[in-house]
N, C-alpha and C. Protein backbone atom coordinates (compact mmCIF):
# COMPACT_ATOMS: atom_id res chain seq x y z
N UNK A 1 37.89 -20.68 -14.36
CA UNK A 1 37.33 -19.35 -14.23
C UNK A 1 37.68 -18.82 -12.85
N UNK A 2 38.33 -17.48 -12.42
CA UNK A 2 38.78 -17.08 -11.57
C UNK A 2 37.22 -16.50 -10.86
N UNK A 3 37.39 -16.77 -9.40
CA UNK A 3 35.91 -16.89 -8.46
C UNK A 3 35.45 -15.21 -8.78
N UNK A 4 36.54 -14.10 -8.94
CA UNK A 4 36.09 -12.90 -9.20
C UNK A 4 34.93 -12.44 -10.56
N UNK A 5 35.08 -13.72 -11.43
CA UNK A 5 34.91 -13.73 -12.24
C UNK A 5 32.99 -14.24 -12.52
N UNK A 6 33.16 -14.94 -11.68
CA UNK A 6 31.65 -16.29 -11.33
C UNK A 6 30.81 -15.09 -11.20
N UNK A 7 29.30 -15.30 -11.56
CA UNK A 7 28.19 -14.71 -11.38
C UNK A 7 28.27 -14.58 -10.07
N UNK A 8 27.44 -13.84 -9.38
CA UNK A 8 27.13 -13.62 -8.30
C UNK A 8 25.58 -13.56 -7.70
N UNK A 9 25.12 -14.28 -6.32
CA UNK A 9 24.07 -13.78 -6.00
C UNK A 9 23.84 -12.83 -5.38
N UNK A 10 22.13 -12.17 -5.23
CA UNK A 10 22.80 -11.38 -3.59
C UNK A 10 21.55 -12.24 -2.87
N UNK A 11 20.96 -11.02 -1.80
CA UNK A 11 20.29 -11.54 -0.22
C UNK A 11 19.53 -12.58 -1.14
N UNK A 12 18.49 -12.05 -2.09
CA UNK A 12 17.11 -12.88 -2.15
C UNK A 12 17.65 -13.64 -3.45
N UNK A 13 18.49 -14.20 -4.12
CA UNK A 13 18.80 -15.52 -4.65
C UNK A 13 18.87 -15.09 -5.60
N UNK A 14 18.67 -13.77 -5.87
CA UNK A 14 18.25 -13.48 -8.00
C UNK A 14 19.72 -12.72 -8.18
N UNK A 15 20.23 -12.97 -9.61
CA UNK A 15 21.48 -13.00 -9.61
C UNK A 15 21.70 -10.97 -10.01
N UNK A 16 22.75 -10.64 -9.78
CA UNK A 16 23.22 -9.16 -9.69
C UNK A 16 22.69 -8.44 -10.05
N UNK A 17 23.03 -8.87 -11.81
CA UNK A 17 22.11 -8.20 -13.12
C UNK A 17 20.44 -8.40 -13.03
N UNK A 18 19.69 -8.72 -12.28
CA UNK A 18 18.24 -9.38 -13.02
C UNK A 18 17.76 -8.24 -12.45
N UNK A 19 16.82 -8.42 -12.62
CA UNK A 19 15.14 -7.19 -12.35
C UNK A 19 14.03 -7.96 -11.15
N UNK A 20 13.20 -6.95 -10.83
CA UNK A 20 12.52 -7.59 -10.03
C UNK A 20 11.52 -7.02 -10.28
N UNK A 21 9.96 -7.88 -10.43
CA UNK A 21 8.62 -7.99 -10.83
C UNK A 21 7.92 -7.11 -9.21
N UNK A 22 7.38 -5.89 -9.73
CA UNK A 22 6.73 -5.42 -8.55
C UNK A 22 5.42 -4.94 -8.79
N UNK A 23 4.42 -4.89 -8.21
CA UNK A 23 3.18 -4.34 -8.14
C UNK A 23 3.24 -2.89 -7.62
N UNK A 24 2.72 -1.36 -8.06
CA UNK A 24 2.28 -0.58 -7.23
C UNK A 24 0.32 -0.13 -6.93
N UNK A 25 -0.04 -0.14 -5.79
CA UNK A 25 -1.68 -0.36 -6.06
C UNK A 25 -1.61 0.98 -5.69
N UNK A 26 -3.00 1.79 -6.03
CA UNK A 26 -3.68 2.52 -5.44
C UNK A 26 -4.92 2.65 -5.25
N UNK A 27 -6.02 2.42 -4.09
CA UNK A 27 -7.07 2.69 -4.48
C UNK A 27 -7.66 3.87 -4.63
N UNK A 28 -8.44 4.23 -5.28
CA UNK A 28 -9.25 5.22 -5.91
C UNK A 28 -10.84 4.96 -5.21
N UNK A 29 -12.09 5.94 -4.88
CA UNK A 29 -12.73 5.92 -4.52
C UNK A 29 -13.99 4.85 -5.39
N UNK A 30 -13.89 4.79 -6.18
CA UNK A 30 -14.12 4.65 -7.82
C UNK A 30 -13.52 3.19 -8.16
N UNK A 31 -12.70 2.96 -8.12
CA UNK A 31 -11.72 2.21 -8.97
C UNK A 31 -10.03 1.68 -8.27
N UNK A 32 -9.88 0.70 -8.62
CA UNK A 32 -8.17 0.52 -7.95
C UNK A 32 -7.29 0.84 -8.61
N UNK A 33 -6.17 1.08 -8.79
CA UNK A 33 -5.33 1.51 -10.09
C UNK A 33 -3.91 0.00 -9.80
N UNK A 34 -3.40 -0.44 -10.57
CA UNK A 34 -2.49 -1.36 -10.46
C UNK A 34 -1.61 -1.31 -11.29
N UNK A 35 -0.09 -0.91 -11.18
CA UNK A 35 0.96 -0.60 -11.70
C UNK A 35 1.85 -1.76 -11.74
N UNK A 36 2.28 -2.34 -13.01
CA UNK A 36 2.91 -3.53 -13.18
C UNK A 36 4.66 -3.12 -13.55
N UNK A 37 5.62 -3.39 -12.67
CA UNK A 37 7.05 -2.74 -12.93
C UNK A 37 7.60 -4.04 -12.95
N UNK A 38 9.20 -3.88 -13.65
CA UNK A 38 10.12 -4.22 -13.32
C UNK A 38 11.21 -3.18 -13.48
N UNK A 39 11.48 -3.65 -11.95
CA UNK A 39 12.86 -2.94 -10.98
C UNK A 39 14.23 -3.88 -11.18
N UNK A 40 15.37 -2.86 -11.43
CA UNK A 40 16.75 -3.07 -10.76
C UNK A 40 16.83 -4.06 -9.40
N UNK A 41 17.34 -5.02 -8.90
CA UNK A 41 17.36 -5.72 -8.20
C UNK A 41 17.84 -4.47 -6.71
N UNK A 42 17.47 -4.60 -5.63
CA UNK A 42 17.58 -3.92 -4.36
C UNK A 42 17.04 -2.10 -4.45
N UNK A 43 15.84 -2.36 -5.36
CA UNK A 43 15.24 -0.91 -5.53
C UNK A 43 14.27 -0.88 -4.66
N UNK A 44 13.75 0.54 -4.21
CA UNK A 44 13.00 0.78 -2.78
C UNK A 44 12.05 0.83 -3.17
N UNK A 45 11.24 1.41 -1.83
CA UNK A 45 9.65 1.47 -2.11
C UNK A 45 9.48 2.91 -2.92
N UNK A 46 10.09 3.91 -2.56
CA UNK A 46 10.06 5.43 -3.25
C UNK A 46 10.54 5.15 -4.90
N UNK A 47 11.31 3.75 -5.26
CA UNK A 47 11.51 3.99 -6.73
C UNK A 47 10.84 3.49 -7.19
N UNK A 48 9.96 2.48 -6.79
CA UNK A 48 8.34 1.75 -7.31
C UNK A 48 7.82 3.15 -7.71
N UNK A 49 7.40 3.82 -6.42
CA UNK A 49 6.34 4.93 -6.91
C UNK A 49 7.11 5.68 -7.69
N UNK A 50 7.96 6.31 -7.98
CA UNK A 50 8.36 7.42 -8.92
C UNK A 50 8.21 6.73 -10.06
N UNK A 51 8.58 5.25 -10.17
CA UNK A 51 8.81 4.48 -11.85
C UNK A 51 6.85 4.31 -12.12
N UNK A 52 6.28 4.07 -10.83
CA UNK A 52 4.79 4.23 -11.41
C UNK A 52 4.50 4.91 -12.28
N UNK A 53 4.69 6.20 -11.69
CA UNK A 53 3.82 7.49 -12.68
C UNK A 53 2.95 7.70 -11.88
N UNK A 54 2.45 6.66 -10.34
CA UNK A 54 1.75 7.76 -10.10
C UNK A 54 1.52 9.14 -9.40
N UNK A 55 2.57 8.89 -8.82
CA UNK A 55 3.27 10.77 -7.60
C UNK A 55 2.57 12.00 -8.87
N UNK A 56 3.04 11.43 -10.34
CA UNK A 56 2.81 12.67 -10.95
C UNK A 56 1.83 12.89 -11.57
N UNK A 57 0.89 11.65 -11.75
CA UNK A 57 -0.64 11.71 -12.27
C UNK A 57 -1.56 12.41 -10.69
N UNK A 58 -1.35 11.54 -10.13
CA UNK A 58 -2.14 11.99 -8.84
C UNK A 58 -1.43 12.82 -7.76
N UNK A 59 -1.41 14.06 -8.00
CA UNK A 59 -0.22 15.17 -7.05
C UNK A 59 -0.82 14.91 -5.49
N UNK A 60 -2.36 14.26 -5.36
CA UNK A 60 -2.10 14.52 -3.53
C UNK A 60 -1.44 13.24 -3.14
N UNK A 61 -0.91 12.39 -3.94
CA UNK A 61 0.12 11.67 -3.20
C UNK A 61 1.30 12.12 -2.85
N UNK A 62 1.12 12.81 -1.66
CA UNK A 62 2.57 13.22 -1.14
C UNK A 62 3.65 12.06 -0.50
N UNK A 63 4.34 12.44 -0.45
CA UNK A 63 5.62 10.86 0.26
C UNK A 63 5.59 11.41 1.56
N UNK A 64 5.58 12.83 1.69
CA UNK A 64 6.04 12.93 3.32
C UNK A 64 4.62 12.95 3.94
N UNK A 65 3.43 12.61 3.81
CA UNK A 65 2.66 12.75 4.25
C UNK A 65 1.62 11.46 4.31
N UNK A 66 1.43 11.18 2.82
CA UNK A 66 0.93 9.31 2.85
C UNK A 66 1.64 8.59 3.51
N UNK A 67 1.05 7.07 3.81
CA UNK A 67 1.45 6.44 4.81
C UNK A 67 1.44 4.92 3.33
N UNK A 68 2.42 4.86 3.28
CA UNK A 68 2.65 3.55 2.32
C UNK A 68 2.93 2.16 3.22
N UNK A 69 2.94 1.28 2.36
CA UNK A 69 2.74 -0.16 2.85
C UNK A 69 3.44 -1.52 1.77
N UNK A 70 3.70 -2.55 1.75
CA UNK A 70 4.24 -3.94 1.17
C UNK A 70 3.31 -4.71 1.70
N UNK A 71 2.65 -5.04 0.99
CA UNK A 71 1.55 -6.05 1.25
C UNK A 71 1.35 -6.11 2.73
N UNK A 72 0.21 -5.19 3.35
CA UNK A 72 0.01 -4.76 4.03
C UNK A 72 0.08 -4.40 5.00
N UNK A 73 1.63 -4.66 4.90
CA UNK A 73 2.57 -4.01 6.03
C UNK A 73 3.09 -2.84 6.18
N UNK A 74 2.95 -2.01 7.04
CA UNK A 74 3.12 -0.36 6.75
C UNK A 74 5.03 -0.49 6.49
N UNK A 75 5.14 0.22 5.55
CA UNK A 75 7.23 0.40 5.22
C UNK A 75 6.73 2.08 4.94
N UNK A 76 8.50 2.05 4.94
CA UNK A 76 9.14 3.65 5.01
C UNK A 76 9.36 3.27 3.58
N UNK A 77 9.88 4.97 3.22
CA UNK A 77 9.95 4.48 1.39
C UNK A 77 10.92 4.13 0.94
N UNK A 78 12.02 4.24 1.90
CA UNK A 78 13.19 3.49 1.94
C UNK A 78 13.60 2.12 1.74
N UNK A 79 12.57 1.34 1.98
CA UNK A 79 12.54 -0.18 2.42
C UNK A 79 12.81 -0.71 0.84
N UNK A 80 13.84 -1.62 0.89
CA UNK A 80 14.23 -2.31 -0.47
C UNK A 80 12.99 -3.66 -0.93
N UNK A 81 12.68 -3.21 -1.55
CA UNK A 81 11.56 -4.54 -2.08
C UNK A 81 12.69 -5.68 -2.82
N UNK A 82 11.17 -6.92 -3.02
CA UNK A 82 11.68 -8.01 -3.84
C UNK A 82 11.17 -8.09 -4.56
N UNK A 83 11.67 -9.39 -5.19
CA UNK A 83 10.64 -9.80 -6.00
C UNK A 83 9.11 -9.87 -5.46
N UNK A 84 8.45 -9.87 -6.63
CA UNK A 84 6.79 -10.04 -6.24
C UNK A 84 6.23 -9.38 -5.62
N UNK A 85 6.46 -8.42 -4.95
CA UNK A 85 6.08 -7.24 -3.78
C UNK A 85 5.24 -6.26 -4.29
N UNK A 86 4.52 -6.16 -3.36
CA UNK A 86 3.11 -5.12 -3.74
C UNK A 86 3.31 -4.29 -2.80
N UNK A 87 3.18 -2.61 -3.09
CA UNK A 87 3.48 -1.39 -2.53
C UNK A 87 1.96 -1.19 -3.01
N UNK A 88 1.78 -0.70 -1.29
CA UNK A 88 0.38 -0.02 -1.35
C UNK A 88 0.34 1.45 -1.49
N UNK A 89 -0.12 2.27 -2.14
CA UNK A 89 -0.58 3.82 -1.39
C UNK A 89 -1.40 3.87 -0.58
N UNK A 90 -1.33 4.30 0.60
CA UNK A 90 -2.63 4.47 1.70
C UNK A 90 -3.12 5.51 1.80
N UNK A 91 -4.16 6.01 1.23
CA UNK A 91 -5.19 7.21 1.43
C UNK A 91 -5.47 7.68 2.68
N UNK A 92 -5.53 9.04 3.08
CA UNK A 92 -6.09 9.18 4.39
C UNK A 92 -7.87 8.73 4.58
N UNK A 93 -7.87 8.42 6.13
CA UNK A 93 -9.68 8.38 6.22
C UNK A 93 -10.34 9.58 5.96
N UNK A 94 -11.63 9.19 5.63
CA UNK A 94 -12.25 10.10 5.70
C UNK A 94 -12.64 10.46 6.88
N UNK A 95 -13.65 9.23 7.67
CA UNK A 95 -14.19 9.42 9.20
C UNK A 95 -13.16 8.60 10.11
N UNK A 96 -13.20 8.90 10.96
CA UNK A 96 -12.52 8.33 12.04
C UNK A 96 -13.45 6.92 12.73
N UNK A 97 -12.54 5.99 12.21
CA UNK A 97 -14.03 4.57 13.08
C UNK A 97 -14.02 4.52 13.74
N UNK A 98 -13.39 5.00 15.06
CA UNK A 98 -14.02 4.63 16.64
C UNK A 98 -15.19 5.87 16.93
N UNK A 99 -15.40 6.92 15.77
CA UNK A 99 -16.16 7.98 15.73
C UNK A 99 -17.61 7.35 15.61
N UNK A 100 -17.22 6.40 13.76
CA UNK A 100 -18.48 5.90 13.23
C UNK A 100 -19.20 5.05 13.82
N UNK A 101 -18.42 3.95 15.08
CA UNK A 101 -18.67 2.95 15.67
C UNK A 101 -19.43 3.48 16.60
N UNK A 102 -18.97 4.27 17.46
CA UNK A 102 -20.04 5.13 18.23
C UNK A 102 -20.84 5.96 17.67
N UNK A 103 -21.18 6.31 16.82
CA UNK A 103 -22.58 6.98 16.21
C UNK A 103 -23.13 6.07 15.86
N UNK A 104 -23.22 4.46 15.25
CA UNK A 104 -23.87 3.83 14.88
C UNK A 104 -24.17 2.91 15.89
N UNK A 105 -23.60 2.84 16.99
CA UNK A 105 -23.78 2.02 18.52
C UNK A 105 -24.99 3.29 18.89
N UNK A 106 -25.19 4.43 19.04
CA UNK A 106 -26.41 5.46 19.42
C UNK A 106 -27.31 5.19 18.65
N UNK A 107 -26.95 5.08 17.74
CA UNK A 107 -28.74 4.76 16.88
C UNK A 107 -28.88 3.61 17.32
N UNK A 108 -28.21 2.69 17.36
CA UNK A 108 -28.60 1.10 17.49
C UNK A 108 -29.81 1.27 18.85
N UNK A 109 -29.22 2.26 20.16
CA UNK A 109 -29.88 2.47 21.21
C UNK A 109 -30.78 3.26 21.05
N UNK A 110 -31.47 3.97 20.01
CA UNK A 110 -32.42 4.57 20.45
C UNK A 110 -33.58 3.83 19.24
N UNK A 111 -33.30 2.84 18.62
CA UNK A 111 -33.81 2.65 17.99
C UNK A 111 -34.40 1.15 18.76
N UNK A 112 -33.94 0.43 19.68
CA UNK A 112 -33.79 -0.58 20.02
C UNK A 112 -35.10 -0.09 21.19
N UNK A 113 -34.97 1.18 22.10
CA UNK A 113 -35.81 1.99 22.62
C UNK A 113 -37.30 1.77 22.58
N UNK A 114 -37.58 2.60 21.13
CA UNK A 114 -38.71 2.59 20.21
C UNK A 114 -39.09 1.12 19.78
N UNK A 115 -38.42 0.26 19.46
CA UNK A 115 -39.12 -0.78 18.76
C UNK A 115 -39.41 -1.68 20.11
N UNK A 116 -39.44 -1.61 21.30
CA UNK A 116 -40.00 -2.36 22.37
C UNK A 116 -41.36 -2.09 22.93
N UNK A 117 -41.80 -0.71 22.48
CA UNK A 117 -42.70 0.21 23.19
C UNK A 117 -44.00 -0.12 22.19
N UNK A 118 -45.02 -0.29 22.88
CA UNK A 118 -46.82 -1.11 21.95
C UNK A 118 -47.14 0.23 21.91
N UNK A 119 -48.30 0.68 21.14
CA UNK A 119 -49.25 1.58 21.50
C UNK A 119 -49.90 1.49 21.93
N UNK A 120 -50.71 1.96 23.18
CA UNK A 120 -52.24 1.32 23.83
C UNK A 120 -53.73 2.62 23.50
């Protein structure tokens, strides 16, 4: 058999032709949503989400504006997944926590205040 001829691998070991098993999550306030794909071997993070369905069920997922992730690593949507890979959607916050941390550090102090003080 001429070597042009031989199967081929590529980077991550799975041969030319195969597919690759991907997760897309989203959480929901409510509920998580979990999208079970198989991808073309060297497909990105932007073709997870378009093959989801969910960009078009849920329109405020914007691409230029959400902040996506691979198992919980923030990626661009560019980034070629592998096998087994979980693409997060990341929701914006609601509150800001160094906001909440300090409003709940003030009550802690005035409450800490009051509960030292007897009545006479």
């Amino acid at each position: 058999m001429p070597l042009s001829a031989a199967p081929h691998k590529n980077r991550g070991g799975q041969m030319a032709d195969e597919q690759i098993s991907v997760e897309v999550c989203y959480p929901l306030p409510d509920k998580q949503l979990l999208v079970r794909l198989k991808l073309p071997v060297a497909s990105t993070l932007l073709t997870a989400l378009e093959a989801s369905g969910l960009l078009v069920k849920y329109p405020e997922i914007d691409v230029k504006k959400n902040k996506f992730g691979i198992w919980n690593k923030l990626s661009k949507v560019d980034a070629v997944l592998r096998d087994q890979d979980r693409v997060e959607i990341y929701r914006p916050l609601i509150a800001d926590p160094k906001e909440v941390r300090k409003q709940r550090a003030a009550e802690g102090k005035v409450m800490k205040k009051g509960a030292g003080e007897s009545e006479a």
